[in-house]
C-alpha atoms as a PDB file:
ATOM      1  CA  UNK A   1      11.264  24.768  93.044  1.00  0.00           C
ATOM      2  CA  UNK A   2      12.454  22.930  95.719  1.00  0.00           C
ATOM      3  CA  UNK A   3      10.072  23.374  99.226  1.00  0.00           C
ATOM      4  CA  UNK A   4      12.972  24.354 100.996  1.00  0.00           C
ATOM      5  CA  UNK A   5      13.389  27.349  98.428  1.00  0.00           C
ATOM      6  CA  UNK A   6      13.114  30.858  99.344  1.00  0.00           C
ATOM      7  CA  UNK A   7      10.231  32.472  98.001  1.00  0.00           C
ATOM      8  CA  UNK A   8      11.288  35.137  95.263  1.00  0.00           C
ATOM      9  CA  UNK A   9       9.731  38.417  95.616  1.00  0.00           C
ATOM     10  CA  UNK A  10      10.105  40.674  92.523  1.00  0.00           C
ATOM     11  CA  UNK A  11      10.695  44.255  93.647  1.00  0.00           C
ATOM     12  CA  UNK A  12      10.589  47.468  90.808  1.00  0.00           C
ATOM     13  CA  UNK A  13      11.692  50.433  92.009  1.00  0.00           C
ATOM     14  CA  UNK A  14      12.200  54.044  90.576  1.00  0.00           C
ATOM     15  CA  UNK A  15      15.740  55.612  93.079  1.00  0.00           C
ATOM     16  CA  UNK A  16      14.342  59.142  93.278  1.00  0.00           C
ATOM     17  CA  UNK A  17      11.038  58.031  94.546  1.00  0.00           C
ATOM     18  CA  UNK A  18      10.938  58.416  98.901  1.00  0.00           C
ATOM     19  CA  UNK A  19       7.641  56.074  99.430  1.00  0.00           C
ATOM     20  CA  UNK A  20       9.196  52.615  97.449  1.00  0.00           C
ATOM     21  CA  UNK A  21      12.760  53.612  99.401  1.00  0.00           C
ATOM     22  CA  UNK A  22      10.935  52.911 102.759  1.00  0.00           C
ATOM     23  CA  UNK A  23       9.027  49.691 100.925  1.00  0.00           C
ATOM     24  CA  UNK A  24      12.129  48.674  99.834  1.00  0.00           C
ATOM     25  CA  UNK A  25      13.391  48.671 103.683  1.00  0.00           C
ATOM     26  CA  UNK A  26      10.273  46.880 104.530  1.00  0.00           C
ATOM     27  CA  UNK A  27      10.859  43.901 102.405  1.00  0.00           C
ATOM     28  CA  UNK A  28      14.674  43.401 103.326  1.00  0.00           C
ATOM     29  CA  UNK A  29      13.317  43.357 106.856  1.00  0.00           C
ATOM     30  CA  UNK A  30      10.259  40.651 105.863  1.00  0.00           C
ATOM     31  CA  UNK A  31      13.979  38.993 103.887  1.00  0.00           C
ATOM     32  CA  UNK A  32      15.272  38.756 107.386  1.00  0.00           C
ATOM     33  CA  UNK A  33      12.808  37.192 109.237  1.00  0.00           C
ATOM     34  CA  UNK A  34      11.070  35.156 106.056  1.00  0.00           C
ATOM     35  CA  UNK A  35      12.545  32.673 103.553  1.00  0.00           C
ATOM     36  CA  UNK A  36      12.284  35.062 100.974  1.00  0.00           C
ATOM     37  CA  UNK A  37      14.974  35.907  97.968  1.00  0.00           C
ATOM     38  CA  UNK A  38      14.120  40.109  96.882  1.00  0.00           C
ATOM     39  CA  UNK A  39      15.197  39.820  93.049  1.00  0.00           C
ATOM     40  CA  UNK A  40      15.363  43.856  92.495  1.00  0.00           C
ATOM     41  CA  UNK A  41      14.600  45.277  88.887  1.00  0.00           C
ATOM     42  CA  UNK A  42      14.003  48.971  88.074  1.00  0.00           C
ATOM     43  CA  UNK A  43      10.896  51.090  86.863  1.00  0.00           C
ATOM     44  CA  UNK A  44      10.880  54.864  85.714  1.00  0.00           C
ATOM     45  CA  UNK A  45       8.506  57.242  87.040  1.00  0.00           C
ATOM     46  CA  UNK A  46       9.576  59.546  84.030  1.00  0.00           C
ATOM     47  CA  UNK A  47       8.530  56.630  81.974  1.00  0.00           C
ATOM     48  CA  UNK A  48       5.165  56.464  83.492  1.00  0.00           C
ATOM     49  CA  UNK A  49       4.372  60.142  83.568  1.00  0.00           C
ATOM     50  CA  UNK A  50       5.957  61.279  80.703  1.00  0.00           C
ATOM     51  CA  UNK A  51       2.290  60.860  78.569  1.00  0.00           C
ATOM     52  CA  UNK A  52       0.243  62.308  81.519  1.00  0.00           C
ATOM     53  CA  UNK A  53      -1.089  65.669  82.585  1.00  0.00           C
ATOM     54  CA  UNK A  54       0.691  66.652  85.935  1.00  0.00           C
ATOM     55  CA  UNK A  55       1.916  69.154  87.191  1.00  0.00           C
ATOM     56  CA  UNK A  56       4.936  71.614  85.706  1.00  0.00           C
ATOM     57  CA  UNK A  57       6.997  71.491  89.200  1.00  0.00           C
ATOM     58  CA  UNK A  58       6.321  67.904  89.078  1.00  0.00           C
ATOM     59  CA  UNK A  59       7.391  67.179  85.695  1.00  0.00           C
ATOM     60  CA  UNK A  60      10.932  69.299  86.231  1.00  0.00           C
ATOM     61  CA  UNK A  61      11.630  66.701  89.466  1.00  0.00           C
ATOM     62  CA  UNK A  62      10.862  63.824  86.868  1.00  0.00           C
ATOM     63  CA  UNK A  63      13.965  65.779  84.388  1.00  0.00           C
ATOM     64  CA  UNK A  64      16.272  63.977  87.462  1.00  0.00           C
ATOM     65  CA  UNK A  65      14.495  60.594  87.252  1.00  0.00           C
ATOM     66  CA  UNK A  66      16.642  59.498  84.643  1.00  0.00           C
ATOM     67  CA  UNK A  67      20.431  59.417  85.545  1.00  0.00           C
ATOM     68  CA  UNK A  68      19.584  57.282  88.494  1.00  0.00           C
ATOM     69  CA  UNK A  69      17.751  54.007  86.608  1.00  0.00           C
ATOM     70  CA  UNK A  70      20.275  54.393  83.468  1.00  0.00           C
ATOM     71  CA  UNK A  71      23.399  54.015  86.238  1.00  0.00           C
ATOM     72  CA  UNK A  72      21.683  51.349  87.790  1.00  0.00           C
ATOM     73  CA  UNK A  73      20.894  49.696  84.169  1.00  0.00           C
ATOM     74  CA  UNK A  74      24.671  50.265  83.015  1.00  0.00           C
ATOM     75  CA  UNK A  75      25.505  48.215  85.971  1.00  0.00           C
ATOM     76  CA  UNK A  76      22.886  45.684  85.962  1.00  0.00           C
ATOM     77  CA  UNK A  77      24.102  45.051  82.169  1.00  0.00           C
ATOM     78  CA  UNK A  78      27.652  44.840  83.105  1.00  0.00           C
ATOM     79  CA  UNK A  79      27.498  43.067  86.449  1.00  0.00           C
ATOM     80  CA  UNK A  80      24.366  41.195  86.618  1.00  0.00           C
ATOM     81  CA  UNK A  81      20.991  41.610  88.345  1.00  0.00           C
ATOM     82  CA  UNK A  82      22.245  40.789  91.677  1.00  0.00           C
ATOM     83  CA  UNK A  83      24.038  44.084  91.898  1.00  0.00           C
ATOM     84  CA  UNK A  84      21.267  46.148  91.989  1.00  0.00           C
ATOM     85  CA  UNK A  85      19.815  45.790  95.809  1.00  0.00           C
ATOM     86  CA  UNK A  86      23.258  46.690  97.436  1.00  0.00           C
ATOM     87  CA  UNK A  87      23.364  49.668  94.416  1.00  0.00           C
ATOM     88  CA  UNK A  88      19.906  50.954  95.418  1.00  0.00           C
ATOM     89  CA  UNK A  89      20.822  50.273  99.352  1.00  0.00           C
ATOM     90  CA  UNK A  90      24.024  53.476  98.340  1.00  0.00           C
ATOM     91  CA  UNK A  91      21.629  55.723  96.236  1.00  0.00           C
ATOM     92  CA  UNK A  92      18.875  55.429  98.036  1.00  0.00           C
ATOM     93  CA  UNK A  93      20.758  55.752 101.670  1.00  0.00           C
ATOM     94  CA  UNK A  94      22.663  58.809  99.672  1.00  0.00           C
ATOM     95  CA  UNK A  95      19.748  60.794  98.254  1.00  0.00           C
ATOM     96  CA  UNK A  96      16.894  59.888 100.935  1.00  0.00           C
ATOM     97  CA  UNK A  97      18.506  60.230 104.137  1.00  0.00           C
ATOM     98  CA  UNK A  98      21.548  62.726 103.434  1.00  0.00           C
ATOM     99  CA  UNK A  99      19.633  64.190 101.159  1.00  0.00           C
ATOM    100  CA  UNK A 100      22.040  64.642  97.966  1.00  0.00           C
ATOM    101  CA  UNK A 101      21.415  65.364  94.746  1.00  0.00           C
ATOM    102  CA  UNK A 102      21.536  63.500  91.692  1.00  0.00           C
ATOM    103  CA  UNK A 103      24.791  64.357  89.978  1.00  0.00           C
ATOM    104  CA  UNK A 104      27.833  63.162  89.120  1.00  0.00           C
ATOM    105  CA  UNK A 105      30.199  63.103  92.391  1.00  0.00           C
ATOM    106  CA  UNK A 106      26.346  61.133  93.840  1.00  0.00           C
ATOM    107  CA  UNK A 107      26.743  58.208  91.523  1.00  0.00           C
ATOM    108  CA  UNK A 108      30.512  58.321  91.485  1.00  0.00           C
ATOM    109  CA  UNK A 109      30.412  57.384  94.881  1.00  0.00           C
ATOM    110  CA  UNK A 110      27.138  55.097  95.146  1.00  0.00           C
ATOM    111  CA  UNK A 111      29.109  52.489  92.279  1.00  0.00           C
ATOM    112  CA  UNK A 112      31.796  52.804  94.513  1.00  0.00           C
ATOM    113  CA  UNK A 113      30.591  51.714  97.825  1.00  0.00           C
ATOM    114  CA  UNK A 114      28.731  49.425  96.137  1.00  0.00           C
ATOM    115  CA  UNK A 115      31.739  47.456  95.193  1.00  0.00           C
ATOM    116  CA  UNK A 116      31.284  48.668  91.095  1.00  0.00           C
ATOM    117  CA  UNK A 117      33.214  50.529  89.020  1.00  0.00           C
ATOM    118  CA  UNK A 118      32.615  54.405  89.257  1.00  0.00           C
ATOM    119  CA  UNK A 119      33.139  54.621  85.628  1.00  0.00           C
ATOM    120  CA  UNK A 120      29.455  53.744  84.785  1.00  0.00           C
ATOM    121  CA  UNK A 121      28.513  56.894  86.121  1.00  0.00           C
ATOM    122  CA  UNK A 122      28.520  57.908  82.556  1.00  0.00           C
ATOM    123  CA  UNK A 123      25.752  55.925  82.018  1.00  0.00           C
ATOM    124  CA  UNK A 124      23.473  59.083  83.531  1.00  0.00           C
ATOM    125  CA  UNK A 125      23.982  61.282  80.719  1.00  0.00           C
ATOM    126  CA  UNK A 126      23.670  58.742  78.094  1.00  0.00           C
ATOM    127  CA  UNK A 127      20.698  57.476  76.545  1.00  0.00           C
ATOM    128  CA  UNK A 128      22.010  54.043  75.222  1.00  0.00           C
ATOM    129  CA  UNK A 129      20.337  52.566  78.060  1.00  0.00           C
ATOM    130  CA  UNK A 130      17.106  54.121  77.710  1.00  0.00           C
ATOM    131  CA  UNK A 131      15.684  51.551  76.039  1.00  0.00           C
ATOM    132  CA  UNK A 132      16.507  48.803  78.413  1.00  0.00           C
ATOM    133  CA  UNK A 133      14.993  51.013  80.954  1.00  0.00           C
ATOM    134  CA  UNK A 134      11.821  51.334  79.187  1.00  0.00           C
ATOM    135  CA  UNK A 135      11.897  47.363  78.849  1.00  0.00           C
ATOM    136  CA  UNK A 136      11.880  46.733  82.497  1.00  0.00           C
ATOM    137  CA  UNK A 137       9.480  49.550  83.347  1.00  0.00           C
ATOM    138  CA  UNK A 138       7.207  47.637  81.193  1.00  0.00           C
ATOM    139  CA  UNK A 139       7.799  44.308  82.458  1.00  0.00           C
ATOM    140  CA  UNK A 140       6.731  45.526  86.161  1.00  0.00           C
ATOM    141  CA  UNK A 141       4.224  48.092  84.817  1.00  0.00           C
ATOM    142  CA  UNK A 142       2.329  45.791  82.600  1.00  0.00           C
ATOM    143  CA  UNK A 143       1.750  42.866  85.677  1.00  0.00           C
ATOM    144  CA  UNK A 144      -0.535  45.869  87.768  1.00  0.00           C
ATOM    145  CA  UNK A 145      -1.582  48.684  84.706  1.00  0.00           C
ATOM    146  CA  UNK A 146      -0.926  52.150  84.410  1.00  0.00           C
ATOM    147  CA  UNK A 147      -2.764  53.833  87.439  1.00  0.00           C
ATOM    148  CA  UNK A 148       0.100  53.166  89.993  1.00  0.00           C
ATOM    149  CA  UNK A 149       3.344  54.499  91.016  1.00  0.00           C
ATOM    150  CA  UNK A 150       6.249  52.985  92.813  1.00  0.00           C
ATOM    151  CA  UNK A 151       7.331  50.183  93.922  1.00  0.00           C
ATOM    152  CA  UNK A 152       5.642  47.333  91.865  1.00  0.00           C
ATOM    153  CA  UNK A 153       6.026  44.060  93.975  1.00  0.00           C
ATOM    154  CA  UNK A 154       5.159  40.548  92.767  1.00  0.00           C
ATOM    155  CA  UNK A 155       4.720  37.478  95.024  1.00  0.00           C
ATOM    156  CA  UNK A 156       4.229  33.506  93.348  1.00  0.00           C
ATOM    157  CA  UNK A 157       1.987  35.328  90.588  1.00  0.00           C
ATOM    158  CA  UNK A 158       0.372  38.349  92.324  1.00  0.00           C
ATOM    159  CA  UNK A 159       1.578  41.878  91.709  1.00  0.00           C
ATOM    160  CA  UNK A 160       0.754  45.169  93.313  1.00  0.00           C
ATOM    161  CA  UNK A 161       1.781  48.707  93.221  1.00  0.00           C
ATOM    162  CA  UNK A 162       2.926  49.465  97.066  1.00  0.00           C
ATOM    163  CA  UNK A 163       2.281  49.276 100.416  1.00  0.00           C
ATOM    164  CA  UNK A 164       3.196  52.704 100.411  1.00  0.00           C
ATOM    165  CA  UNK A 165       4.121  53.453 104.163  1.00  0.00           C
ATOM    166  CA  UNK A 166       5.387  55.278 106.931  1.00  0.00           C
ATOM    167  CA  UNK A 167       7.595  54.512 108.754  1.00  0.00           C
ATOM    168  CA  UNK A 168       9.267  51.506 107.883  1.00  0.00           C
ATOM    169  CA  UNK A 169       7.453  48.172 109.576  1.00  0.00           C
ATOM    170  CA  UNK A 170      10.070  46.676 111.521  1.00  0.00           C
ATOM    171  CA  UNK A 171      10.206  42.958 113.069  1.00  0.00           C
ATOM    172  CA  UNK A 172       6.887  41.844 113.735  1.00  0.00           C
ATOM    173  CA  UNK A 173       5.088  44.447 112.124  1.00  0.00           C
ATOM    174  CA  UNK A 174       7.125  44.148 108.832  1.00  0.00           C
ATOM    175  CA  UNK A 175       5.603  40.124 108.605  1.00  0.00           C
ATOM    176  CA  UNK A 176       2.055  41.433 110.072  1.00  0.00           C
ATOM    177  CA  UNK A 177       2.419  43.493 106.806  1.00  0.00           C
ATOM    178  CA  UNK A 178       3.518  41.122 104.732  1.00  0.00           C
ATOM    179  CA  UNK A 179       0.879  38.569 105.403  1.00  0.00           C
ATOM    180  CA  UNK A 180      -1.465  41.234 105.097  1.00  0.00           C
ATOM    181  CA  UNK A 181      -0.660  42.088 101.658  1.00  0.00           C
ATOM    182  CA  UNK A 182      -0.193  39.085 100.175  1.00  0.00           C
ATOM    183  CA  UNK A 183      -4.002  38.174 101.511  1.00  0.00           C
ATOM    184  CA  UNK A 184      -5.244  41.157  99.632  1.00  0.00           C
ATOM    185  CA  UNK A 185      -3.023  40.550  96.446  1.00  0.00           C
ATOM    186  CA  UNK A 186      -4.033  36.909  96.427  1.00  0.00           C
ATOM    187  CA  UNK A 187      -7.332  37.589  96.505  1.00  0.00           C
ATOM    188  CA  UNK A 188      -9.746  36.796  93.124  1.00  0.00           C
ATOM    189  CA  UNK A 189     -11.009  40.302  91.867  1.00  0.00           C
ATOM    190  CA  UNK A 190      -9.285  42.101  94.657  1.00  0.00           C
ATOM    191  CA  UNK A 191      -8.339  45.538  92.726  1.00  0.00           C
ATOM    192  CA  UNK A 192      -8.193  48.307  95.304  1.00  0.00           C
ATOM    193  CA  UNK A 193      -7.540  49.933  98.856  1.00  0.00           C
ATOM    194  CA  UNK A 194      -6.578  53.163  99.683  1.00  0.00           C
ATOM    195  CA  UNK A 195      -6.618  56.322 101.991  1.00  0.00           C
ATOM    196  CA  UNK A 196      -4.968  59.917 102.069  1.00  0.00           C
ATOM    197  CA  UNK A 197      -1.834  59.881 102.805  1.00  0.00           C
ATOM    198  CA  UNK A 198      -1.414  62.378 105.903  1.00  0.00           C
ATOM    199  CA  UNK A 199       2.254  62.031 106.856  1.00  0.00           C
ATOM    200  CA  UNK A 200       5.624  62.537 105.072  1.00  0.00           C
ATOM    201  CA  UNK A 201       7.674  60.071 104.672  1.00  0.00           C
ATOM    202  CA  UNK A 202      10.243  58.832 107.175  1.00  0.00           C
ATOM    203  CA  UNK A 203      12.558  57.025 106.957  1.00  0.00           C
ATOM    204  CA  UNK A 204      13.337  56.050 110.626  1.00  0.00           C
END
């Protein structure tokens, strides 16, 4: 890679999940300030919870996890991988701050202001893409192991599961971060850090 390169930063993210949408604002900020190129891939939290023991309200929400990553697989298969940040950018701006739901008119309208064609929509009642899901779930999920949610992020070799993080870091704060995290990650035998979370997310 030439020294001049941007860095890439792999980014897997799950659409219905509110704690990697403000991670995944984060990182386009670090993308402004940082030569850094986000290369965006997708990870199912129904996929990672369907073998565990949680709870029955929880496991309903997970019933919606599905249409989102197969439309954004459909259009990653027809379009390419760089689709999928501005895609994310319309569902995630669609369900997390207007607060929609997950149906057909939602992804309908997501392709479309993301410059694709509304017809893939159909991909989130069909399970020919399930298994391509499953595939990239696996390629982020097996770089960090099973006890961690979304997003997966992986720097020059070093993945983690987060920051997870309210609000979004912005400007200086979103490097501070940045730097922060990638000292931890890069760390030999570094494995864990953690507190309660005592806020909801926002999104501001």
């Amino acid at each position: 890679m030439p020294e001049d390169a941007p860095t890439p930063v792999d980014f897997w993210f799950d659409p219905l999940c509110p704690w990697a949408w403000i991670t995944s604002r984060w990182i386009l900020e670090v993308q402004e300030q940082r030569p850094i190129d986000v290369r965006w891939h997708v990870m199912s939290l129904a996929v990672l919870n369907e073998d565990k023991d949680i709870p029955e309200n929880y496991r309903r929400m997970l019933a919606d996890a599905w249409g989102p990553v197969r439309v954004c697989v459909a259009a990653e298969q027809k379009n390419g991988p760089e689709v999928l940040g501005r895609l994310y950018t319309e569902l995630g701006t669609r369900r997390h701050h207007e607060r929609q739901k997950f149906d057909r008119a939602f992804f309908e309208a997501s392709l479309t202001a993301a410059g694709l064609d509304p017809a893939l929509a159909d991909a989130a009642e069909s399970t020919d893409y399930d298994d391509a899901v499953r595939a990239s779930h696996k390629d982020g999920i097996d770089r960090v192991g099973q006890e961690v949610g979304t997003p997966v992020i992986e720097v020059e070799g070093h993945a983690f599961f987060g920051p997870v993080v309210t609000p979004i870091p912005r400007g200086e704060a979103a490097v501070k971060l940045f730097d922060g995290v990638l000292a931890v990650a890069s760390t030999p035998g570094f494995f864990e850090l953690k507190r309660t979370r005592t806020e909801d997310p926002s999104f501001d």
